[in-house]
N, C-alpha and C. Protein backbone atom coordinates (compact mmCIF):
# COMPACT_ATOMS: atom_id res chain seq x y z
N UNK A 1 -76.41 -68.62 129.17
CA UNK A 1 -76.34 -68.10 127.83
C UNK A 1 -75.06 -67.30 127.63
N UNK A 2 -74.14 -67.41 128.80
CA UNK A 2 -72.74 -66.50 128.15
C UNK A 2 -71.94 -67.64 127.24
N UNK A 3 -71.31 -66.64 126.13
CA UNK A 3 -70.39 -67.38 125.71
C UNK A 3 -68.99 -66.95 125.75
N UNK A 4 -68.20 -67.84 125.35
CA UNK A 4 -67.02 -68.16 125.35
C UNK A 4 -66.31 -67.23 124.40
N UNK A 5 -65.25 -66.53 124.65
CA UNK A 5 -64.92 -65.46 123.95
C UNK A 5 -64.40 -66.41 122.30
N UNK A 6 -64.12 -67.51 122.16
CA UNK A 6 -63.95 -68.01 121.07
C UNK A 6 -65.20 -68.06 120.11
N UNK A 7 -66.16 -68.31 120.94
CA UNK A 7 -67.37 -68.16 120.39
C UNK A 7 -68.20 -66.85 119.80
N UNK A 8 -67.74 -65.88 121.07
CA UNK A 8 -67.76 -64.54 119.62
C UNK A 8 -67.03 -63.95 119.08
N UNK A 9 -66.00 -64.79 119.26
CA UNK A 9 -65.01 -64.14 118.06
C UNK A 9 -65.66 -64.79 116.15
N UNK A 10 -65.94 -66.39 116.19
CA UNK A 10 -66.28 -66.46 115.52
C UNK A 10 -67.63 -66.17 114.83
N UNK A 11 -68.30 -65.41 115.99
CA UNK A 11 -69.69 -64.69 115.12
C UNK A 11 -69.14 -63.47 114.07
N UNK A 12 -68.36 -63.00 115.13
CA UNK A 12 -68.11 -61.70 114.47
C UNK A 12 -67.66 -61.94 112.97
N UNK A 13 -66.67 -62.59 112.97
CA UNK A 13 -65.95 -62.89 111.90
C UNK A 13 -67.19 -63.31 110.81
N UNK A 14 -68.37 -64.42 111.36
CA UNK A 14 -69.37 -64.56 109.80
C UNK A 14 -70.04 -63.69 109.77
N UNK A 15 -70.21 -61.90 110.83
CA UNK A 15 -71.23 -61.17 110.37
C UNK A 15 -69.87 -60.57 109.47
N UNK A 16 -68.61 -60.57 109.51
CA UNK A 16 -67.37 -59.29 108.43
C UNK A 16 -67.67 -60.44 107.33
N UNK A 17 -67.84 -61.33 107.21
CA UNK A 17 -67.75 -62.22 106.39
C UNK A 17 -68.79 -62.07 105.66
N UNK A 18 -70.37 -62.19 105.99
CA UNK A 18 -71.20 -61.10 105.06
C UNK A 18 -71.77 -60.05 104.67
N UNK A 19 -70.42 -59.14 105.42
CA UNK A 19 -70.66 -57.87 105.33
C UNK A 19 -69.57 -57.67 103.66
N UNK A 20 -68.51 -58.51 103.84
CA UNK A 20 -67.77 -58.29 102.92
C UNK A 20 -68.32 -58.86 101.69
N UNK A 21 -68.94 -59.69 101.93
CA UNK A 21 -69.87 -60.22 100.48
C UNK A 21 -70.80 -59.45 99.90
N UNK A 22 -71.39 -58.39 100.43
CA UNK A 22 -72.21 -57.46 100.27
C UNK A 22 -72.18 -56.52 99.63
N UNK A 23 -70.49 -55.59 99.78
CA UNK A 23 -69.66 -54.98 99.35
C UNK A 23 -68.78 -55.70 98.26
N UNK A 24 -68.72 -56.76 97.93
CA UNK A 24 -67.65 -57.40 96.74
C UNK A 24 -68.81 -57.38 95.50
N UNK A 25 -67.99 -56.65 94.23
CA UNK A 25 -69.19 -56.91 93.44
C UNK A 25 -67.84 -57.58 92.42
N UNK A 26 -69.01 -58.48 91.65
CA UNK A 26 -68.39 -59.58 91.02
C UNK A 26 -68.20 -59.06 89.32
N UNK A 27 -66.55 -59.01 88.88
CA UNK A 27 -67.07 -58.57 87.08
C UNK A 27 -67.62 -59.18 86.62
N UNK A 28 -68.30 -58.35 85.46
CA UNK A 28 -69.24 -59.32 84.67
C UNK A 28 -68.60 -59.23 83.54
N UNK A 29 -68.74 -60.30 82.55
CA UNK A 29 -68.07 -60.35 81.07
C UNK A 29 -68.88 -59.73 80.03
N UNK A 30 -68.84 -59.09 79.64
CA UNK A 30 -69.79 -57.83 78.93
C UNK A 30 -69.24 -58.28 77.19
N UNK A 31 -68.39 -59.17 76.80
CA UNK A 31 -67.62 -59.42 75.81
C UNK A 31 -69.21 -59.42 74.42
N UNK A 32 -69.84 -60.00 75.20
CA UNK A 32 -70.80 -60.64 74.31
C UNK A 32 -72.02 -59.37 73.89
N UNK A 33 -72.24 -58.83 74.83
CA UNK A 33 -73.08 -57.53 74.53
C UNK A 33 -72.51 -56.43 73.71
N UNK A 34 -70.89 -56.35 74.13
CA UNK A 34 -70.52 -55.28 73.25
C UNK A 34 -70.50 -55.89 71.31
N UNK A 35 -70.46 -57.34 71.36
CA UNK A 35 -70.22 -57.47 69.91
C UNK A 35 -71.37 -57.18 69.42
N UNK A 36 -72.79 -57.93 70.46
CA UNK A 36 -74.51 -57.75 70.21
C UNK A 36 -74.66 -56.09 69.35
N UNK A 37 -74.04 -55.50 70.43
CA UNK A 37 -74.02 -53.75 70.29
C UNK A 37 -73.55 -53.84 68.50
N UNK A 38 -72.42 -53.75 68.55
CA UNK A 38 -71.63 -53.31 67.39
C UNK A 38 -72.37 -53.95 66.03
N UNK A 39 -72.71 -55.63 66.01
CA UNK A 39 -73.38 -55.69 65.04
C UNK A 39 -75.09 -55.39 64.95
N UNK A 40 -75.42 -54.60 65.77
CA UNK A 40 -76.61 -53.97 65.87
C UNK A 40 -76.15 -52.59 65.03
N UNK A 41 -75.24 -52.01 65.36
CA UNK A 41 -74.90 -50.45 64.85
C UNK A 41 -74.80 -50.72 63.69
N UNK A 42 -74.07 -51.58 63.37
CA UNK A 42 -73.39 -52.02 61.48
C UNK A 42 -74.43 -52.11 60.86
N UNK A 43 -75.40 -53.07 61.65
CA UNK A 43 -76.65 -53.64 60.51
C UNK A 43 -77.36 -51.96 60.36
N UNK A 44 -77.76 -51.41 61.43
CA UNK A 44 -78.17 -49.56 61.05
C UNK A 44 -77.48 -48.89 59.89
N UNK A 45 -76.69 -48.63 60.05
CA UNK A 45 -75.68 -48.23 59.39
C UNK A 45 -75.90 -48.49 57.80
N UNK A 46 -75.11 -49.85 57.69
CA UNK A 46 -75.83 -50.49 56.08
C UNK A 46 -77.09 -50.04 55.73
N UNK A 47 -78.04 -50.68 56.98
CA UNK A 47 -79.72 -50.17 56.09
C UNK A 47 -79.92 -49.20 55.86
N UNK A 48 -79.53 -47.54 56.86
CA UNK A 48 -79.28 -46.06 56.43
C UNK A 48 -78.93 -46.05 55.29
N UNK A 49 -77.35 -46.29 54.84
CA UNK A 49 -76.65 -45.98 53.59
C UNK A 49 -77.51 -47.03 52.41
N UNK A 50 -78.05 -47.96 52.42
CA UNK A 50 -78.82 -48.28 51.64
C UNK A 50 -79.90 -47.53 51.16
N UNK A 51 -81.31 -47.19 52.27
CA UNK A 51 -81.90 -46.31 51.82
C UNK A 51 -81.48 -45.02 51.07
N UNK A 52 -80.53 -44.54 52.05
CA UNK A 52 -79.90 -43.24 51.18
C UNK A 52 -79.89 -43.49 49.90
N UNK A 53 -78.76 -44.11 49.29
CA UNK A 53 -78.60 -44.69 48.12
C UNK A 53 -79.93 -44.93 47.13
N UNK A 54 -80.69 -45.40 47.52
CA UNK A 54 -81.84 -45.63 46.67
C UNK A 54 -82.50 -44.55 47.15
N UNK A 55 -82.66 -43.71 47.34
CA UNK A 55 -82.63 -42.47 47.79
C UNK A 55 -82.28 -41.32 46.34
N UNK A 56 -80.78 -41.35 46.81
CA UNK A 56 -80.46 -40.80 45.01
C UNK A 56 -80.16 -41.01 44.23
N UNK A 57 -80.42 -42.50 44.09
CA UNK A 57 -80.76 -42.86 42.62
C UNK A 57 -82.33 -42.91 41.92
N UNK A 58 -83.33 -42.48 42.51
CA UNK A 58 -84.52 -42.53 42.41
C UNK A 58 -84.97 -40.74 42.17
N UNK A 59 -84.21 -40.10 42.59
CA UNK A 59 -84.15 -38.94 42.43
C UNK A 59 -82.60 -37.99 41.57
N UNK A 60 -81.77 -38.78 41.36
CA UNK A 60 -80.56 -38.42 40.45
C UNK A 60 -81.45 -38.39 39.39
């Protein structure tokens, strides 16, 4: 059962190999959530200043 120093050289190397995969974190494209976001805020926004609005005109 001994091995061959070539032989653990290349263990070693696939345990750094998923050690480094472990540690790599991958970006994520967030492009799409931030627009989700923004026209989520807008549509708030409008419906607030709408109510408002009928708001004081119901009471003007």
């Amino acid at each position: 059962m001994s091995q061959t120093t070539e032989e653990m050289k290349t263990e070693k190397e696939v345990v750094r190999l998923k050690d480094n995969k472990k540690t790599k974190h991958e970006e994520v494209n967030l492009k799409g959530t931030f627009a989700s976001v923004m026209l989520l805020g807008g549509f708030l926004i409008i419906t607030w200043l709408a109510v408002f609005i009928l708001f004081l005109v119901r009471n003007g």
